[in-house]
Protein backbone atom coordinates (compact mmCIF):
# COMPACT_ATOMS: atom_id res chain seq x y z
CA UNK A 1 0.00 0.00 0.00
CA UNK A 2 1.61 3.37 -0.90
CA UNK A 3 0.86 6.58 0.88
CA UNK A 4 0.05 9.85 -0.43
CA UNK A 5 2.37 13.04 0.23
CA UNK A 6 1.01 15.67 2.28
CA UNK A 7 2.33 18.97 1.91
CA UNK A 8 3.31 21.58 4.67
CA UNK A 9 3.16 24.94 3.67
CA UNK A 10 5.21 28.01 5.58
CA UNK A 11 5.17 31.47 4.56
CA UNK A 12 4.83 35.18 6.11
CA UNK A 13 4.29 38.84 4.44
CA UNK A 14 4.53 42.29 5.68
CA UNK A 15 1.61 44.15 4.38
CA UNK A 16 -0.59 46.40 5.72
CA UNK A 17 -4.34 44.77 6.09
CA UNK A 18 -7.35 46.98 7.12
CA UNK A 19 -9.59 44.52 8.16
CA UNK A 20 -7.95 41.56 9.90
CA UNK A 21 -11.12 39.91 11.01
CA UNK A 22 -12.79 40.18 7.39
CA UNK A 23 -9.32 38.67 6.44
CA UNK A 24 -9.55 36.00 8.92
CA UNK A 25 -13.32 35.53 7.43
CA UNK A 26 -12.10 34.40 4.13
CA UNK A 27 -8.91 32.61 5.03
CA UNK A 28 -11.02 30.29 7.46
CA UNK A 29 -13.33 29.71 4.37
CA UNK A 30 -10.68 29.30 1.84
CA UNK A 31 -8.66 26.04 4.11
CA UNK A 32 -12.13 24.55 5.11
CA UNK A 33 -12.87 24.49 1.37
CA UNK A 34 -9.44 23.06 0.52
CA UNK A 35 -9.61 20.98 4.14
CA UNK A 36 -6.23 22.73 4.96
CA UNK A 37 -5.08 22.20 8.35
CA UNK A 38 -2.65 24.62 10.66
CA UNK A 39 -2.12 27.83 11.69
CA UNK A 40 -2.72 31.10 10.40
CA UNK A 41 -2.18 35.00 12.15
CA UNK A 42 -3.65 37.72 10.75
CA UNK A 43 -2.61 41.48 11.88
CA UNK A 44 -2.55 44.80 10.17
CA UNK A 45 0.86 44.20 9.67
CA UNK A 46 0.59 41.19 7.59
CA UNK A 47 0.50 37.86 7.71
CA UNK A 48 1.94 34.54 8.74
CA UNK A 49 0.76 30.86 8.21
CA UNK A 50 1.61 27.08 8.59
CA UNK A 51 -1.09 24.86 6.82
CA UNK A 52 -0.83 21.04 5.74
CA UNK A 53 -2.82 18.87 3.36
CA UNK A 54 -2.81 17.33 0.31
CA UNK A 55 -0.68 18.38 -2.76
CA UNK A 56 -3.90 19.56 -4.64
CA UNK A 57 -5.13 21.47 -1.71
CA UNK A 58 -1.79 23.12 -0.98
CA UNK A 59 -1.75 24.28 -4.58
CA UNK A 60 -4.77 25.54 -4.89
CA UNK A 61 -4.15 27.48 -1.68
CA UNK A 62 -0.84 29.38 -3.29
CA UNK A 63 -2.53 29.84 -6.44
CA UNK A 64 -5.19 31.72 -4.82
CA UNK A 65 -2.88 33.76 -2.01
CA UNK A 66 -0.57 34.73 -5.15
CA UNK A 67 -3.82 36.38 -6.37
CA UNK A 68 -4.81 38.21 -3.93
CA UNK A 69 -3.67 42.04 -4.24
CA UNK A 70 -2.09 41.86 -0.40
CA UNK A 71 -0.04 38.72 -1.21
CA UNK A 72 1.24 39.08 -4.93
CA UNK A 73 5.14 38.00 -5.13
CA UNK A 74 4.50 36.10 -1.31
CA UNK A 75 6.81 33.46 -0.66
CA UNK A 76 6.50 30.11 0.18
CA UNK A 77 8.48 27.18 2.07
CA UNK A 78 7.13 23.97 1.28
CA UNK A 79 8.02 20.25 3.03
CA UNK A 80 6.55 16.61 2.26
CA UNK A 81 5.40 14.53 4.95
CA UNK A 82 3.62 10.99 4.69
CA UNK A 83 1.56 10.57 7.89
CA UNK A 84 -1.94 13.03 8.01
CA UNK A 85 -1.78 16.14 10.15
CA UNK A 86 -4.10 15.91 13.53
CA UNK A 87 -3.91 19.65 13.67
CA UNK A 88 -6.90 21.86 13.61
CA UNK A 89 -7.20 25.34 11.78
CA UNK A 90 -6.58 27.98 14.18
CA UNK A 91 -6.44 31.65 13.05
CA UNK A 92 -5.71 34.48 14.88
């Protein structure tokens, strides 16, 4: 039986964000969508995040986070695991 690669995904950007909680809104919709898993904090100075899940998911995820205005040219670290996160998404 082969297991599937699960993705951790680190990043952090300094950017000045009016609304956190609106913010915080639509990042806890986007990682229920993509069933994400981690941590995210949101401030007016920016943000920083540490999510896990599939490939697909984590994808998807950067795709739309490169889109956003705030978060064009964010960068990403990115590490494979094999065993399935137990972490809950937390944001802050």
């Amino acid at each position: 039986m082969s297991e599937e690669k699960s993705i951790v995904l680190l990043y952090y950007h300094f950017t000045s964000i009016e609304d956190p909680k609106a913010l915080a809104s639509e990042q806890r919709y986007l990682c229920q969508k993509l069933a994400l898993k981690g941590r995210i904090l949101i401030a007016t100075e920016g943000i920083n995040g540490t999510l896990g899940g599939s490939a697909a998911s984590v994808r998807a995820y950067q795709e739309t986070m490169s889109e956003h205005p705030l978060f064009k040219g964010m960068e990403f670290k990115i590490s494979e695991y094999l065993q399935a996160s137990s972490v809950n998404l937390n944001l802050n």
